[in-house]
Protein backbone atom coordinates (compact mmCIF):
# COMPACT_ATOMS: atom_id res chain seq x y z
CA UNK A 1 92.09 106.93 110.86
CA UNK A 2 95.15 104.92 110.27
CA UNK A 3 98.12 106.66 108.92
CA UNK A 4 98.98 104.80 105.08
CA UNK A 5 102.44 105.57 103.84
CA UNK A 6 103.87 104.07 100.41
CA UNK A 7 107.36 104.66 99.65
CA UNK A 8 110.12 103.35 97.33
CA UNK A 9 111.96 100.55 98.47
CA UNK A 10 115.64 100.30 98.92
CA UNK A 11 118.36 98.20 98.90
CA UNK A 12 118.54 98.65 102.76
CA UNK A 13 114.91 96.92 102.56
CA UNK A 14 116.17 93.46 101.49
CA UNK A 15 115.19 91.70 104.37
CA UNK A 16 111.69 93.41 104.96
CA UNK A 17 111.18 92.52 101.43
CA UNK A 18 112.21 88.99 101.81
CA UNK A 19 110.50 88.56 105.12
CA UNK A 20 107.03 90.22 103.52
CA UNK A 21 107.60 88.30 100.75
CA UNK A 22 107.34 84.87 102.66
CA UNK A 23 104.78 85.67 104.88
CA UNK A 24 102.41 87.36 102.53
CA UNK A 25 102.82 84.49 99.77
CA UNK A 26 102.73 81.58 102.50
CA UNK A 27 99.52 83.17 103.58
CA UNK A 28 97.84 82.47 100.47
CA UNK A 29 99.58 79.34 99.38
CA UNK A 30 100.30 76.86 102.74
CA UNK A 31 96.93 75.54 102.14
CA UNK A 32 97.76 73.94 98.47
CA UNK A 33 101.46 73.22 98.91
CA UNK A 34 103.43 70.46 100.88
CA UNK A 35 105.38 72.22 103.37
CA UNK A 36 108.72 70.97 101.50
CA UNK A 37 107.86 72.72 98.37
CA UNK A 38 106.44 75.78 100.07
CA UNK A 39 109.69 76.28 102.13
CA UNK A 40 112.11 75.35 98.59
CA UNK A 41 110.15 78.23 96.69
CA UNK A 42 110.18 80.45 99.72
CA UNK A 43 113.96 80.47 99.51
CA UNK A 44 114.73 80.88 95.90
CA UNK A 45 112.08 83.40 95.32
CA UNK A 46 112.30 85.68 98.30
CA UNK A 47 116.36 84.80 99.64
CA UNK A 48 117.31 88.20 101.28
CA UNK A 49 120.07 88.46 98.54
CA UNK A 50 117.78 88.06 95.54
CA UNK A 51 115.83 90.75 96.81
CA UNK A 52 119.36 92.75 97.36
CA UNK A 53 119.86 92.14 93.64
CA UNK A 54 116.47 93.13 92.24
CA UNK A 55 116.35 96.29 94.06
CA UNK A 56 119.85 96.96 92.98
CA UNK A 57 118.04 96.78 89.49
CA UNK A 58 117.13 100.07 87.89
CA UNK A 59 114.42 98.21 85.41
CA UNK A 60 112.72 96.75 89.06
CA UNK A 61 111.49 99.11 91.32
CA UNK A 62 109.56 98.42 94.09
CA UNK A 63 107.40 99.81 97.02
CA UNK A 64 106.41 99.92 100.72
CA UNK A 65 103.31 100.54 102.13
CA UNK A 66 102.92 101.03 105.72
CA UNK A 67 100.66 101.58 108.13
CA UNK A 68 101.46 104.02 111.15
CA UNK A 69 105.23 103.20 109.93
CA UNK A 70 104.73 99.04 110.59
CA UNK A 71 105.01 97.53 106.52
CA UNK A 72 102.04 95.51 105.93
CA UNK A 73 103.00 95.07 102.11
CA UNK A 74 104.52 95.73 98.77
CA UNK A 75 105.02 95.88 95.15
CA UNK A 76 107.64 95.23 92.76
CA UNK A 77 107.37 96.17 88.86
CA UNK A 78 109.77 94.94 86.08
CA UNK A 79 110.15 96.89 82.85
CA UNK A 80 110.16 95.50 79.73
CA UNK A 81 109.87 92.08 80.49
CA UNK A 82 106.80 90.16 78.76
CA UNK A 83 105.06 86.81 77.94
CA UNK A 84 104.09 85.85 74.03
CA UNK A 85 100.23 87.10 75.04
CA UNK A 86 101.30 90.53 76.17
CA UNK A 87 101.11 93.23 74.07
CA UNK A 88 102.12 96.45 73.88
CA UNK A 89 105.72 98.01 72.67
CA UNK A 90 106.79 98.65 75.83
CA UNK A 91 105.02 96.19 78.54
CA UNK A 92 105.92 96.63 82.29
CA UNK A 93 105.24 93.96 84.83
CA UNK A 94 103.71 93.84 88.08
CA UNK A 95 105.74 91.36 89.55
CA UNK A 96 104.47 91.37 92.83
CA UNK A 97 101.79 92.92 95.06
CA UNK A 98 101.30 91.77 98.07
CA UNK A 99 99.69 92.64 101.15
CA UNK A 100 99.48 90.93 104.51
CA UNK A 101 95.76 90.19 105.30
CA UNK A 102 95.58 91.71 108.47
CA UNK A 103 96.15 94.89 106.25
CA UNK A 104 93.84 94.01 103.66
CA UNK A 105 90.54 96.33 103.16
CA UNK A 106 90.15 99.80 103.65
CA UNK A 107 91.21 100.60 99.89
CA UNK A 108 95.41 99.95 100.76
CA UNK A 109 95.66 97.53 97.58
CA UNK A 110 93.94 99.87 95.16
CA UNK A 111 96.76 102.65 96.68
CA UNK A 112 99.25 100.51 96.04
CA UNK A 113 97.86 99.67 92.75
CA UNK A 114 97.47 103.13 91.62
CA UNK A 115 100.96 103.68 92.70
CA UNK A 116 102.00 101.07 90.60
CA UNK A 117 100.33 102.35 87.78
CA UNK A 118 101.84 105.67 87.99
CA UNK A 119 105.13 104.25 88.26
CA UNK A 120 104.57 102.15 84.83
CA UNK A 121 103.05 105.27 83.40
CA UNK A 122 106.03 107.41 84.31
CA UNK A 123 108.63 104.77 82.70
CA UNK A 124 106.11 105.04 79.49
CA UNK A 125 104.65 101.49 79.78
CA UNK A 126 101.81 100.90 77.49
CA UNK A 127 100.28 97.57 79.05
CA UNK A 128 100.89 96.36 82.76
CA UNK A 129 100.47 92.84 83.16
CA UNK A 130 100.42 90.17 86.07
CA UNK A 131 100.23 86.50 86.84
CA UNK A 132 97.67 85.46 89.12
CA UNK A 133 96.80 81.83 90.16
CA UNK A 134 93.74 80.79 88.44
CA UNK A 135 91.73 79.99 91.82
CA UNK A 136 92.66 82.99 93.38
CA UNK A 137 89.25 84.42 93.50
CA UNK A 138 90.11 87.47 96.03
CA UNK A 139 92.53 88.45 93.58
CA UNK A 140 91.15 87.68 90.48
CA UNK A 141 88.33 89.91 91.72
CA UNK A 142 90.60 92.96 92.66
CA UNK A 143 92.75 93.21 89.62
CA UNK A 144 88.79 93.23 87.53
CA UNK A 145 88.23 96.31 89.55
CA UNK A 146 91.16 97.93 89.05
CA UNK A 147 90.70 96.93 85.01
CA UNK A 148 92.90 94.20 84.20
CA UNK A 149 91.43 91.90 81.29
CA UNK A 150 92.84 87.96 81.14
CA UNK A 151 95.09 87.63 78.10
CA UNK A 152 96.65 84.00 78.74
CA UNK A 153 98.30 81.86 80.82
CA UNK A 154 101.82 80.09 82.03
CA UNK A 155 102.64 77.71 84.40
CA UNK A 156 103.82 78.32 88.02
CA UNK A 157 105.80 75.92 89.61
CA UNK A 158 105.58 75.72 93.75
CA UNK A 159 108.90 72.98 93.94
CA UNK A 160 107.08 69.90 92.17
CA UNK A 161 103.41 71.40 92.12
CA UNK A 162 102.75 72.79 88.76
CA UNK A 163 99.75 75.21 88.47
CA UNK A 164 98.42 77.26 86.03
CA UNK A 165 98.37 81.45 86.19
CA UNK A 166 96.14 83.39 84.44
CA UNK A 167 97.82 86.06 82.64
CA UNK A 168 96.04 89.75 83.16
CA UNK A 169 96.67 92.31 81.26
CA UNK A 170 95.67 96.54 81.66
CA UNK A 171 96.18 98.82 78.56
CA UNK A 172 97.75 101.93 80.06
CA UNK A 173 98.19 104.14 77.07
């Protein structure tokens, strides 16, 4: 059985975080995007110094999992940050969760998602909430299982593609 570890990132994991970041979202996404706007949003969303600066953030935690010590993914909440369709009095985000496919299956995204929840839980979130791409059926699925409910939407822009995320939403009170 392969050995799952999730831990909380660092600072010091800036670059694993940007480099996870890239490959996990250009995984999903280099079949819908031009390359140009792929590699523009690659850059300003997962720059080794943004991700220096969010984990420097107390309000945006994040975590590693691994598997026999190689990371094959991560997470990232942010507290108290919401869209108008959110509810709650004190809403938490799940930011990011990603995982690279090779490391998909064998229940690694629901640990990750439980540890996510537990985080939330611990800062006393009462909602979690997530953007997922509309046609993101393998995700859209997951986050049903793990009880997330559709609540809205917002745009996400990929450099000049514009597409539309469904906002998700789990009560956690």
């Amino acid at each position: 059985m392969t050995a799952v570890t999730l831990r909380p990132a660092t600072v010091a994991d800036a670059p694993l975080l940007a480099d996870l970041g890239a490959r996990t979202f250009t995984e999903t996404f280099e079949a819908i995007c031009s390359p140009q706007d792929l590699a523009a949003f690659l850059q300003a969303t997962y720059g080794e110094a943004l991700q220096r600066a969010e984990l420097a953030d107390p309000s945006r935690p994040g975590l590693v999992l691994e598997l026999e010590g190689v990371p094959v993914g991560f997470a990232q909440l942010r507290l108290g940050h919401r869209e108008p369709c959110v509810g709650g009095a004190r809403p938490a985000e799940l930011q990011r969760i990603y995982l690279l496919r090779s490391a998909q299956g064998g229940g690694r995204g629901a640990a990750l998602m439980a540890a996510c929840l537990d985080l939330a839980r611990a800062w006393g979130a009462d909602v979690l909430w997530l953007g997922v791409w509309e046609h993101n059926d393998k995700a859209l699925a997951f986050y049903g299982r793990c009880g997330f409910r559709e609540a809205g939407d917002h745009i996400f822009q990929i450099g000049q593609q514009v597409d539309r995320d469904l906002i998700l939403v789990k009560d956690l009170a």
